[in-house]
C-alpha atoms as a PDB file:
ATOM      1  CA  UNK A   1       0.000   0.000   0.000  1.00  0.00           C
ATOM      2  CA  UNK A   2       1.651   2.965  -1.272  1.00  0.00           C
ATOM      3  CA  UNK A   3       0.068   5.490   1.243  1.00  0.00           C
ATOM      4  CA  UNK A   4       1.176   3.240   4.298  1.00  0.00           C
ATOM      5  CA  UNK A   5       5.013   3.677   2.786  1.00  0.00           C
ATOM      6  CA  UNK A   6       4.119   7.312   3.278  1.00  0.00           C
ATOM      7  CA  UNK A   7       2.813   7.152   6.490  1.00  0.00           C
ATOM      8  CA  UNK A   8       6.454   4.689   7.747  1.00  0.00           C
ATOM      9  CA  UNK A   9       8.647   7.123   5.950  1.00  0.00           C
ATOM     10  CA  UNK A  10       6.782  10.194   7.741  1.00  0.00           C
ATOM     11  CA  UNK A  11       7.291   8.015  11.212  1.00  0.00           C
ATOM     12  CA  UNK A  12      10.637   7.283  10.565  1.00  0.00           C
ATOM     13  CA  UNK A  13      11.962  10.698   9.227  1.00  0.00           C
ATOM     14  CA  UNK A  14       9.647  13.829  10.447  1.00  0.00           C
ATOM     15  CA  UNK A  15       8.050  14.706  13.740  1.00  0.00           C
ATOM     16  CA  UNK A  16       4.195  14.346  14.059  1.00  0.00           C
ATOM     17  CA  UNK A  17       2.221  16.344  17.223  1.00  0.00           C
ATOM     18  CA  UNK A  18      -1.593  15.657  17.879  1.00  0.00           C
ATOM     19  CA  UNK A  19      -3.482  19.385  16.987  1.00  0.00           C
ATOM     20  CA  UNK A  20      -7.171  20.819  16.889  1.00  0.00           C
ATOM     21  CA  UNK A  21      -7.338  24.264  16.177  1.00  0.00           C
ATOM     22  CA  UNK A  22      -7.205  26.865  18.910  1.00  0.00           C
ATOM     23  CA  UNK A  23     -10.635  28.058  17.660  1.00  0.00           C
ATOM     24  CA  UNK A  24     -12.161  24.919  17.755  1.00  0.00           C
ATOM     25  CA  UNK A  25     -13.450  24.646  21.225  1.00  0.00           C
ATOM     26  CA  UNK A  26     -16.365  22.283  22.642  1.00  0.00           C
ATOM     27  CA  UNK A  27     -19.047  24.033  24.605  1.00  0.00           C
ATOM     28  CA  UNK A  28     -22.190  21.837  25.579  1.00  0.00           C
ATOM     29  CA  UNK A  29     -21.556  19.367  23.050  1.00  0.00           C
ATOM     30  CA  UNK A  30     -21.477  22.386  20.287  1.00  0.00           C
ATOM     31  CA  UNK A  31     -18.524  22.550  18.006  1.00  0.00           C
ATOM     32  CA  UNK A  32     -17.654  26.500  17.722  1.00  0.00           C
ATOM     33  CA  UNK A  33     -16.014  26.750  13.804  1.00  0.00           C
ATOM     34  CA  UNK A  34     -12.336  27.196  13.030  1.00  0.00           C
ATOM     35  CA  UNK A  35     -11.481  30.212  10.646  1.00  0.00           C
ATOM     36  CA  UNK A  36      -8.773  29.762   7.895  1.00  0.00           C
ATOM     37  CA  UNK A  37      -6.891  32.429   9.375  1.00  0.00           C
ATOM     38  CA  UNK A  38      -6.557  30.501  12.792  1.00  0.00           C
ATOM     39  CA  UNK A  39      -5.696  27.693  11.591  1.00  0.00           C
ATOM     40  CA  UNK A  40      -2.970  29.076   9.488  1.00  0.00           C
ATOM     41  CA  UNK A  41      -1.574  30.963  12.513  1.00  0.00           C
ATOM     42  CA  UNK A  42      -1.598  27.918  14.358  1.00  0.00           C
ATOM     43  CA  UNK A  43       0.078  25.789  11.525  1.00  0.00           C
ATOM     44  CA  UNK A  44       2.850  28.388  11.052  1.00  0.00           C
ATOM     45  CA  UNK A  45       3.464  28.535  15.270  1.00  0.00           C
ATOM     46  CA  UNK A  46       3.902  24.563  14.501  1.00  0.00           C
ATOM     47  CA  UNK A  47       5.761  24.193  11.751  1.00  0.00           C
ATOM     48  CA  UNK A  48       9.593  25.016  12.859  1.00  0.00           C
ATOM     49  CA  UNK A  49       9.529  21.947  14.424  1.00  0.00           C
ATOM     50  CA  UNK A  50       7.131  19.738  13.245  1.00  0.00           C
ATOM     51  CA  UNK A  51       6.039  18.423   9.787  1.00  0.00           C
ATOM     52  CA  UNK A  52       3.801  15.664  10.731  1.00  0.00           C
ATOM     53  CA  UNK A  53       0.059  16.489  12.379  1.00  0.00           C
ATOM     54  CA  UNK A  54      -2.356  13.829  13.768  1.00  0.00           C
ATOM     55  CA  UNK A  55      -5.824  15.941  14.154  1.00  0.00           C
ATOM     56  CA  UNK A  56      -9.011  14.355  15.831  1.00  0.00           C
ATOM     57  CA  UNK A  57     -12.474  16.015  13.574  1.00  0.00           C
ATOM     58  CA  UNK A  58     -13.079  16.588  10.040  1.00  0.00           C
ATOM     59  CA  UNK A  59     -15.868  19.292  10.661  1.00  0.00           C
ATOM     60  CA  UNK A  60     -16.094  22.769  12.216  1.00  0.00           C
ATOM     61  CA  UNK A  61     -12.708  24.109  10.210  1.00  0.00           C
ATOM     62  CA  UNK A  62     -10.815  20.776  10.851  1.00  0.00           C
ATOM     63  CA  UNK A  63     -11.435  19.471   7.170  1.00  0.00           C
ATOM     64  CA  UNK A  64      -9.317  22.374   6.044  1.00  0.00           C
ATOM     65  CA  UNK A  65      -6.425  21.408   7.476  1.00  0.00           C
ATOM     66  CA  UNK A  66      -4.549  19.114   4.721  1.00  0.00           C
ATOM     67  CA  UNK A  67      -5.356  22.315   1.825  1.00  0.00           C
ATOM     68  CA  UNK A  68      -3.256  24.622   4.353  1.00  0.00           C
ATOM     69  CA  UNK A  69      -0.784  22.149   6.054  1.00  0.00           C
ATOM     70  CA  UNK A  70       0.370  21.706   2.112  1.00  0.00           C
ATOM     71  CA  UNK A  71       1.110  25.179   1.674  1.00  0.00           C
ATOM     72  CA  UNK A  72       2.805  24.980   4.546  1.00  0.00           C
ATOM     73  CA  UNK A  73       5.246  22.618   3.928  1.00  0.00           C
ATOM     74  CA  UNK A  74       4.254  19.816   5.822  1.00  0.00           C
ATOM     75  CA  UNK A  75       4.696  16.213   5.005  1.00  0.00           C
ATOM     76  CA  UNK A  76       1.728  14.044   6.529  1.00  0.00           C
ATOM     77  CA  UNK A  77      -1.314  14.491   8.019  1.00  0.00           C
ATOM     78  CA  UNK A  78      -3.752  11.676   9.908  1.00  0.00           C
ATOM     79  CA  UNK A  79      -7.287  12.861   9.378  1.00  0.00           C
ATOM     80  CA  UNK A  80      -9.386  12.131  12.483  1.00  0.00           C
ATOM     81  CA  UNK A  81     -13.216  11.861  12.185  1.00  0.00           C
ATOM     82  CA  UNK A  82     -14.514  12.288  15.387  1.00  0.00           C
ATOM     83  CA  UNK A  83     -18.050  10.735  14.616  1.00  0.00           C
ATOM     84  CA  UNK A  84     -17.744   7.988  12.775  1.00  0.00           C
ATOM     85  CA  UNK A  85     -21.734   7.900  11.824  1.00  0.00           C
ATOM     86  CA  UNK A  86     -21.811  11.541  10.956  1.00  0.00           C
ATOM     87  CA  UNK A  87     -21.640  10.960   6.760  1.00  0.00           C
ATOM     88  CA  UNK A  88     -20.957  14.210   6.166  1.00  0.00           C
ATOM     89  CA  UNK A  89     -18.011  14.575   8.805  1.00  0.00           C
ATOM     90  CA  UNK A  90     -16.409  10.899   6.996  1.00  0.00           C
ATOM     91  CA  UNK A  91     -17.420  12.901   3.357  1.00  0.00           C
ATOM     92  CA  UNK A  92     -14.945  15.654   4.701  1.00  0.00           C
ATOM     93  CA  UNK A  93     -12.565  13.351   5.225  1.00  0.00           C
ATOM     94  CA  UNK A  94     -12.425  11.511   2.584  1.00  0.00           C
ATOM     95  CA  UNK A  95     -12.949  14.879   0.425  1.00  0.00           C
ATOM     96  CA  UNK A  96      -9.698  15.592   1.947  1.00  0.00           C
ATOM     97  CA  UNK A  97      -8.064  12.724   0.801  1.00  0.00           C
ATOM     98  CA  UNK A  98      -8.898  12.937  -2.400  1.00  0.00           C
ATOM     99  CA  UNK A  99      -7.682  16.359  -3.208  1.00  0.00           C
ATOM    100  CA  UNK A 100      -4.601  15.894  -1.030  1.00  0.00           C
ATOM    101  CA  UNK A 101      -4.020  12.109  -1.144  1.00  0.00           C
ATOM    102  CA  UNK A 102       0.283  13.321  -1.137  1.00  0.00           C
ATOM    103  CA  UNK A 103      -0.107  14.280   2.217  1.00  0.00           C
ATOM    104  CA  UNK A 104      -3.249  13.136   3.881  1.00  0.00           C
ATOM    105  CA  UNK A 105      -1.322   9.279   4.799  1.00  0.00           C
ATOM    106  CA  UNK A 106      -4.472   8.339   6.609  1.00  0.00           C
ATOM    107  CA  UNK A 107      -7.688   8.083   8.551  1.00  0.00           C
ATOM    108  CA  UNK A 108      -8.250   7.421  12.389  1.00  0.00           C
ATOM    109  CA  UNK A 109     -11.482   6.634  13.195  1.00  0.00           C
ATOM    110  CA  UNK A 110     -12.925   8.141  16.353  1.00  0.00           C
ATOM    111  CA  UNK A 111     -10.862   8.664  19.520  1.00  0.00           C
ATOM    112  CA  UNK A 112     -11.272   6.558  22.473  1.00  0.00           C
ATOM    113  CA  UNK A 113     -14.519   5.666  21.544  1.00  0.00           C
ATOM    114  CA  UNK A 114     -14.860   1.963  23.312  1.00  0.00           C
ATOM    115  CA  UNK A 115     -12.637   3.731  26.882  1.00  0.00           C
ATOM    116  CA  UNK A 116     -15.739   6.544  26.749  1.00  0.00           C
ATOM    117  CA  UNK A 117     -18.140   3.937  26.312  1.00  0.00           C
ATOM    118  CA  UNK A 118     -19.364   5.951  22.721  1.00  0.00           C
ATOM    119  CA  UNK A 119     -19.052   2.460  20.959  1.00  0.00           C
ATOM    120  CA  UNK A 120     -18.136  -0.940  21.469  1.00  0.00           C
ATOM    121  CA  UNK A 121     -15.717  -2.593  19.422  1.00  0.00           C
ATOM    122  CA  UNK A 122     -17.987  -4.249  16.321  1.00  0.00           C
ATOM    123  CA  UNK A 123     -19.215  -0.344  16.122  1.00  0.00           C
ATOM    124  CA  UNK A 124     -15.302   0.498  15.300  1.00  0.00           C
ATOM    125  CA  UNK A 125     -15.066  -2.637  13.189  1.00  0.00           C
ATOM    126  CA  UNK A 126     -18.423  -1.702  10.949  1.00  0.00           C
ATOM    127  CA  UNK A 127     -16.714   1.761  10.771  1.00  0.00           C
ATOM    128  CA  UNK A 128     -13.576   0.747   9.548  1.00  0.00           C
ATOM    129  CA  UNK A 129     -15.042  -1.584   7.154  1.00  0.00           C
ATOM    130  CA  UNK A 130     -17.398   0.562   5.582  1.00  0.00           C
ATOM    131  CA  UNK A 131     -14.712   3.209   4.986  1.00  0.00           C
ATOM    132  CA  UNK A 132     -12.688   0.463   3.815  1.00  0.00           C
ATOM    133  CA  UNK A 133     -14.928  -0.204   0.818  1.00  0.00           C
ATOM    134  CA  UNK A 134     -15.290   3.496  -0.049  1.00  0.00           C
ATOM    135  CA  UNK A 135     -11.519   4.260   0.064  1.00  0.00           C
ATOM    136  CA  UNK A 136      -9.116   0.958   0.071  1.00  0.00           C
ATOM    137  CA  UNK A 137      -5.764   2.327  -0.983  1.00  0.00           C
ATOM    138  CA  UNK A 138      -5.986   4.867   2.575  1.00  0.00           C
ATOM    139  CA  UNK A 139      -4.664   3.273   5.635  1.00  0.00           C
ATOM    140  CA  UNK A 140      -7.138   3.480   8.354  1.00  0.00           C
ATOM    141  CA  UNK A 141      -6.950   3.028  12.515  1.00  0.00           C
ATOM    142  CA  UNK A 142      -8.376   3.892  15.325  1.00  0.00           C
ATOM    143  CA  UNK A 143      -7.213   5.498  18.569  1.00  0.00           C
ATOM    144  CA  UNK A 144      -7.617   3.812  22.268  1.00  0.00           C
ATOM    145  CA  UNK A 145      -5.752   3.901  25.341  1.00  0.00           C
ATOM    146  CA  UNK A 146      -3.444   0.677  25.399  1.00  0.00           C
ATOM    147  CA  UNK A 147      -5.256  -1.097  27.682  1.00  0.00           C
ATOM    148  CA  UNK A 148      -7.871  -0.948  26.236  1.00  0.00           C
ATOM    149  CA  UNK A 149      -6.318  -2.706  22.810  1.00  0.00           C
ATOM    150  CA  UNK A 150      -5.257  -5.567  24.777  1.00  0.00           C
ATOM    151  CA  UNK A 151      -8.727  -6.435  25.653  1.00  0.00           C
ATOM    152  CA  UNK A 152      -9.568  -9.676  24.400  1.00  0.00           C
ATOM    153  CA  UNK A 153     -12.544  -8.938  22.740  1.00  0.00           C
ATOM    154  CA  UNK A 154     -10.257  -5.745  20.835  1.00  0.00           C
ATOM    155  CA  UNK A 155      -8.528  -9.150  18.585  1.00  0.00           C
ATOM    156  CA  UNK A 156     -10.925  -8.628  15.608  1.00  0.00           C
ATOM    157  CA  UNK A 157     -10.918  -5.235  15.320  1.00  0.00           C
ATOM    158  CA  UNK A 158      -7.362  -5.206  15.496  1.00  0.00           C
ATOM    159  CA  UNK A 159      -7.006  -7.747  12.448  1.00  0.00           C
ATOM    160  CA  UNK A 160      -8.695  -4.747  10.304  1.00  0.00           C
ATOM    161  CA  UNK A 161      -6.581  -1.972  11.167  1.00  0.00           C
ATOM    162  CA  UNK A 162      -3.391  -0.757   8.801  1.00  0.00           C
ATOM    163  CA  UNK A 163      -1.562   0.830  11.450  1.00  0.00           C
ATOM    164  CA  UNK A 164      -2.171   1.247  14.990  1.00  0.00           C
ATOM    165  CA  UNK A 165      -2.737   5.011  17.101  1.00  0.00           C
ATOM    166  CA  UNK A 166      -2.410   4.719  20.797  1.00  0.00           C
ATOM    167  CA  UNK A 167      -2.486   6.869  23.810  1.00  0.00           C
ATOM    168  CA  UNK A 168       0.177   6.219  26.846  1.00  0.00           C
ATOM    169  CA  UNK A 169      -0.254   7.936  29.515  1.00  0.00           C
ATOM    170  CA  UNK A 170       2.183   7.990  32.220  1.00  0.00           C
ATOM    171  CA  UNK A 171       0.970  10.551  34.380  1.00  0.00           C
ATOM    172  CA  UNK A 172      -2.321   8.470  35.336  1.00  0.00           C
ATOM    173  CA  UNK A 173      -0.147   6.129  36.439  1.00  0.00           C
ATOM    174  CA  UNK A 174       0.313   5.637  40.442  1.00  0.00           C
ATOM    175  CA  UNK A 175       3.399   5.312  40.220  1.00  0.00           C
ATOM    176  CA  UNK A 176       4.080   8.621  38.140  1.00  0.00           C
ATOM    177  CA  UNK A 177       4.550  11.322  40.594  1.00  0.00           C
ATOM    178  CA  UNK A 178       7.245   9.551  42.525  1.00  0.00           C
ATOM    179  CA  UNK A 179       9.349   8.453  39.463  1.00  0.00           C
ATOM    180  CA  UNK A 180      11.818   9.678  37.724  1.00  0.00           C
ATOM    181  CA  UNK A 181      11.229  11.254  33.772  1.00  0.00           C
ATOM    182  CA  UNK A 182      12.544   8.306  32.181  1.00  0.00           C
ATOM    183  CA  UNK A 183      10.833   5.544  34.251  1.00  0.00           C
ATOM    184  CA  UNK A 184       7.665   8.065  32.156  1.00  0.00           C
ATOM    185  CA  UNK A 185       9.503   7.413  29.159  1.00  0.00           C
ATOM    186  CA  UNK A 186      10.479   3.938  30.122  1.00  0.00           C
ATOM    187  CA  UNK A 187       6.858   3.009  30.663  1.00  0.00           C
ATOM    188  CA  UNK A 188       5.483   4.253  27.352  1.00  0.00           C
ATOM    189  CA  UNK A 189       8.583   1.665  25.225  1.00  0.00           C
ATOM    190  CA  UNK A 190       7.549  -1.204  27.510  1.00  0.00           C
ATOM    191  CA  UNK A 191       3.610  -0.942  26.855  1.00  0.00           C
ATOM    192  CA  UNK A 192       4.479  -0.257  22.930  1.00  0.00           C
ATOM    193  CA  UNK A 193       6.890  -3.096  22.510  1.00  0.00           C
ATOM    194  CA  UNK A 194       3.639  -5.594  24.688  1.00  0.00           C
ATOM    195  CA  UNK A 195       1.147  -3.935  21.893  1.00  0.00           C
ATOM    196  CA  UNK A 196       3.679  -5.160  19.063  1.00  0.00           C
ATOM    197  CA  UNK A 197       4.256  -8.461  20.615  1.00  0.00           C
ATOM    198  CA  UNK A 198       0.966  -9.626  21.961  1.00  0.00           C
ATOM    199  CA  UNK A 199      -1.668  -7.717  19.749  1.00  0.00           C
ATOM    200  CA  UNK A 200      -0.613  -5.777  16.622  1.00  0.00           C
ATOM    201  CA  UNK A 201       2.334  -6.268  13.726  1.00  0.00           C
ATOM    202  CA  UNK A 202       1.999  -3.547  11.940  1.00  0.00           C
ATOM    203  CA  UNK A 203       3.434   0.647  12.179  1.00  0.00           C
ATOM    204  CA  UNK A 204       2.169   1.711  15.673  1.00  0.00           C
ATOM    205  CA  UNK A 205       2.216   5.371  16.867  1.00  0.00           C
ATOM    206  CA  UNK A 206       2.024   6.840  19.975  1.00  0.00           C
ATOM    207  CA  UNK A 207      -0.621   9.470  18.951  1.00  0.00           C
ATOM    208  CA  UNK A 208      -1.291  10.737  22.931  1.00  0.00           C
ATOM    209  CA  UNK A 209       1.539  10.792  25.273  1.00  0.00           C
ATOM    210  CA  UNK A 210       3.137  13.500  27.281  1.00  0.00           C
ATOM    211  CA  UNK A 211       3.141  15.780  30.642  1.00  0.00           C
ATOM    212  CA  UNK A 212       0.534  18.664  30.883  1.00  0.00           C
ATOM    213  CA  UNK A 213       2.247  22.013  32.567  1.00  0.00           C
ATOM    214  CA  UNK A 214      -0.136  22.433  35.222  1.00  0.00           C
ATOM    215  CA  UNK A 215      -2.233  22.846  37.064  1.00  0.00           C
ATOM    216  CA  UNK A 216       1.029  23.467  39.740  1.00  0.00           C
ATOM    217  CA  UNK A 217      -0.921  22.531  42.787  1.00  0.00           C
ATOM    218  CA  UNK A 218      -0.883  19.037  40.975  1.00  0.00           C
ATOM    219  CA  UNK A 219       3.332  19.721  40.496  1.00  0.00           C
ATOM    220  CA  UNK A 220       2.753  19.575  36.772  1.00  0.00           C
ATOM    221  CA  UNK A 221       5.056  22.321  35.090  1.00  0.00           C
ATOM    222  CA  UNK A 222       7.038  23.233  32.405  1.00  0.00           C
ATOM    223  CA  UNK A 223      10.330  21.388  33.180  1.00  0.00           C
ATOM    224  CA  UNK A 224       8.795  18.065  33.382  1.00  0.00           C
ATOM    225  CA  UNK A 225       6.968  18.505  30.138  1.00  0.00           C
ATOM    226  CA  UNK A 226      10.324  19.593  28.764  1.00  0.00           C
ATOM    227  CA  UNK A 227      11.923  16.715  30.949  1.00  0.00           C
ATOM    228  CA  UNK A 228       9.656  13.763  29.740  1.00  0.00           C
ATOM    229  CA  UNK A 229       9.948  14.401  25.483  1.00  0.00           C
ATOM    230  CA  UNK A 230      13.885  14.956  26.274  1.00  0.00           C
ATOM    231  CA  UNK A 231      13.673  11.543  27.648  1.00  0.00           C
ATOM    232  CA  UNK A 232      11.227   9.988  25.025  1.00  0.00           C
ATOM    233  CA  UNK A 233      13.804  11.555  22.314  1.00  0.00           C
ATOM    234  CA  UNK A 234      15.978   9.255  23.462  1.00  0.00           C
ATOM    235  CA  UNK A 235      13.996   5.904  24.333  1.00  0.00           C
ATOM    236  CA  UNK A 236      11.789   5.945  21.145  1.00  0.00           C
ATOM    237  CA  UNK A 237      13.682   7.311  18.206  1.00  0.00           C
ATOM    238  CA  UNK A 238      11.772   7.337  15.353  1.00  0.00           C
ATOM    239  CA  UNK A 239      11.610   4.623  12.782  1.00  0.00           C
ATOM    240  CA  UNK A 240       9.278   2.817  10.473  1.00  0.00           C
ATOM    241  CA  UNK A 241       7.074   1.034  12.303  1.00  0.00           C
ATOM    242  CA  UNK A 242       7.061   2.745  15.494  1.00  0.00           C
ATOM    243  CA  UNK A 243       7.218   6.347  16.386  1.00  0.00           C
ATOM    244  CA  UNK A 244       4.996   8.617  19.156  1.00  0.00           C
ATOM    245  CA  UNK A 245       3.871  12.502  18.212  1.00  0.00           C
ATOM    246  CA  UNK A 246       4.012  15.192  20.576  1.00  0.00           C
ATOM    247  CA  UNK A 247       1.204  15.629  22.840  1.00  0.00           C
ATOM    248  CA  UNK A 248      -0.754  18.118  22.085  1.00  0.00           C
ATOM    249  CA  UNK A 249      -0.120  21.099  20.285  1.00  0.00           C
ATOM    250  CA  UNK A 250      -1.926  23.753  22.201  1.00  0.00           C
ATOM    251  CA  UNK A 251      -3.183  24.565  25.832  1.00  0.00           C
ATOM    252  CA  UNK A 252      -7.206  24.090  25.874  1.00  0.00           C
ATOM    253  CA  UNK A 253      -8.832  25.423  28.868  1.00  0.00           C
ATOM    254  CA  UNK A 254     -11.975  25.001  27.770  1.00  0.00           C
ATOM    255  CA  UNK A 255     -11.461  21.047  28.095  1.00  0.00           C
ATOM    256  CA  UNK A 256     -11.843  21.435  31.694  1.00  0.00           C
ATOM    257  CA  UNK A 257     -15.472  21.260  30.787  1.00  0.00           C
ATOM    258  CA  UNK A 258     -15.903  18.490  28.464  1.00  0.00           C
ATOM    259  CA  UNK A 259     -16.531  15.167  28.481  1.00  0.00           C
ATOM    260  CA  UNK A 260     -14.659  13.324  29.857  1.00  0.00           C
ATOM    261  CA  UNK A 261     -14.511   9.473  30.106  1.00  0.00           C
ATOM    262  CA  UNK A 262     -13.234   8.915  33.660  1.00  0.00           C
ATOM    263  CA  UNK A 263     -15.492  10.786  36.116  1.00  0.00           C
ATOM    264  CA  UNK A 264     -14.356  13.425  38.611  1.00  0.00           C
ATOM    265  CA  UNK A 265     -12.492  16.646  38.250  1.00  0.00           C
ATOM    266  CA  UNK A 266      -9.514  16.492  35.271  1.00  0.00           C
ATOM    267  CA  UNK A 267      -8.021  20.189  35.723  1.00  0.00           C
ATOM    268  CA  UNK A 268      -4.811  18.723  33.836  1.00  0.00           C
ATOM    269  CA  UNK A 269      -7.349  18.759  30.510  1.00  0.00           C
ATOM    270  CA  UNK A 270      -6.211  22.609  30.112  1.00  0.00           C
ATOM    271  CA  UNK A 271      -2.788  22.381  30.032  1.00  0.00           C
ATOM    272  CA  UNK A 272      -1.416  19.674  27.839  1.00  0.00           C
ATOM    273  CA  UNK A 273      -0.345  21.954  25.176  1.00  0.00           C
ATOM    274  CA  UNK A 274       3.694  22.776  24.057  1.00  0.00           C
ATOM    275  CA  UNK A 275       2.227  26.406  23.057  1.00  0.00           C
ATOM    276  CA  UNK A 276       0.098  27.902  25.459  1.00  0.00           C
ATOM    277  CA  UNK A 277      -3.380  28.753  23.665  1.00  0.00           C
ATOM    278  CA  UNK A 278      -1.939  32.461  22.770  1.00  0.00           C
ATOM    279  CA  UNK A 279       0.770  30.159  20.423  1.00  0.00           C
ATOM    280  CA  UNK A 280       3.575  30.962  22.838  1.00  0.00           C
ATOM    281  CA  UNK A 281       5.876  28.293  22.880  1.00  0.00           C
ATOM    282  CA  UNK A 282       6.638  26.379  26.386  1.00  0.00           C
ATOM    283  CA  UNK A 283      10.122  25.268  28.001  1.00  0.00           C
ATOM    284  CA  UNK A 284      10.050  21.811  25.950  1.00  0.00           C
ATOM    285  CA  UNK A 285      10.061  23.619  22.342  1.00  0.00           C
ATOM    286  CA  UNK A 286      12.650  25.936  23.478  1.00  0.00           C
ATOM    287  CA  UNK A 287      14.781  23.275  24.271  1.00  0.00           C
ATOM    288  CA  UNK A 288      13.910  21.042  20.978  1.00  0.00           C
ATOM    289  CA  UNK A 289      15.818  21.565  17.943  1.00  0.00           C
ATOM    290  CA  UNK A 290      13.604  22.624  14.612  1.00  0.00           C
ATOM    291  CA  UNK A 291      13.213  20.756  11.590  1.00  0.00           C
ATOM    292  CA  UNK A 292      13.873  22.687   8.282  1.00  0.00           C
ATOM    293  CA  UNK A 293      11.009  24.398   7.219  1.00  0.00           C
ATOM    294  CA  UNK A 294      10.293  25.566   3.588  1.00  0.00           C
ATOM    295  CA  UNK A 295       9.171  28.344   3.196  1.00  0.00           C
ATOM    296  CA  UNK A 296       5.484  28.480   1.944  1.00  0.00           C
END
């Protein structure tokens, strides 16, 4: 599959980081819509040191992404669709595709769906079939948290997808606060080397991992964001078939409100961004080295 070389060459050689636009905020279950400008603003903060993005809708602004990422110079793009029964939000996608199909390297199909209890897993296998038959040359996956993939009844589903998007999340971890940043790093190798051997052969990548910057009454901060992807530089270099993106591209405090699939408070939901949500660049971009960058 030609697009799946495209997708292991942009593991193995650029630098992918999970984005929705700053614009794009959730309120009540209502998607507010992402201008062209924005996005462009927030594609051009990215783009000195990444040329790789992994995005999560194809609606509200999101389906423009691919057209301006392009321009931009980037390389790859995963299309998310968020609903996978909304046809016009999988038309976007695919619409995508087809006018981009040199950089759009493929499709993820909801995001935890089965952890949030939004779907069970022969939901995610229909959907992956059915876009399967409408596009077959696109790689397509879908996004859980690990342990949710090694679930036995996950094996099917599984067999269907062409690569595989996780989320590893050290920080939920009881052990987190008392370890040091690469036991964090450590962690996330371990539970993507047991998804390779026990569950999945093909390209996996970390699409969700990192440390969120606050809030600082949790001890979240700048330096162990900064600390952790220094670490996961060196424990995961990038190659073919396995490769994590930077988690996530901007500061959203308006996720503090959303839904969230674990109940209870989740304060941290603001802060995972490497840019706060003004596009200022934290500690751990300041201390990465950019990629070249052509200029658009």
């Amino acid at each position: 599959m030609p697009a799946l070389d495209r997708l292991r060459d942009a593991m193995e050689t650029g630098r992918f980081v999970a984005y929705q636009p700053t614009e794009l905020k959730i309120w009540d279950g209502n998607p507010m819509q992402a201008s062209e400008v924005s996005i462009r603003a927030d594609l051009e903060a990215l783009r000195p040191w990444f040329d790789g993005l992994i995005t999560y809708g194809a609606h509200s602004g999101a389906e423009r992404i691919p057209a301006i990422a392009k321009e931009l110079g980037y390389k790859a793009v995963i299309m998310g669709v968020w609903d996978t029964e909304d046809e016009i939000e999988i038309g976007n996608a695919l619409a995508a595709r087809q006018a981009h199909p040199d950089i759009v390297v493929g499709i993820s199909l909801g995001n935890e769906i089965v952890f949030g209890n939004r779907g069970n897993w022969a939901d995610l296998k229909r959907a992956v079939e059915e876009m399967r038959e409408r596009a077959p040359a696109l790689p397509l996956t879908v996004t859980e948290p690990f342990a949710t993939f090694l679930e036995p009844d996950a094996g099917p589903l599984l067999a269907e997808l062409d690569f595989l998007a996780v989320n590893v999340h050290p920080v939920f971890e009881p052990w987190f606060a008392d370890a040091p940043p690469a036991n964090w790093a450590d962690f996330v190798v371990q539970v993507t080397s047991r998804l390779a051997d026990e569950t999945f052969c093909g390209p996996i990548l970390v699409k969700e991992t990192g440390v969120p910057t606050g809030p600082a009454e949790k001890q979240f901060d700048e330096r162990k964001q900064a600390a952790f992807y220094k670490e996961m530089a060196k424990a995961m270099p990038p190659m073919r078939d396995r490769a994590f993106a930077w988690f996530a591209a901007f500061d959203a405090p308006w996720r503090v409100h959303d839904f969230h699939p674990v109940p209870g408070q989740h304060p941290e939901e603001a802060w995972w961004g490497l840019f706060t949500e003004d596009r200022r660049p934290k500690r751990a971009m300041d201390e990465l080295t950019p990629i070249s960058a052509p200029a658009p």
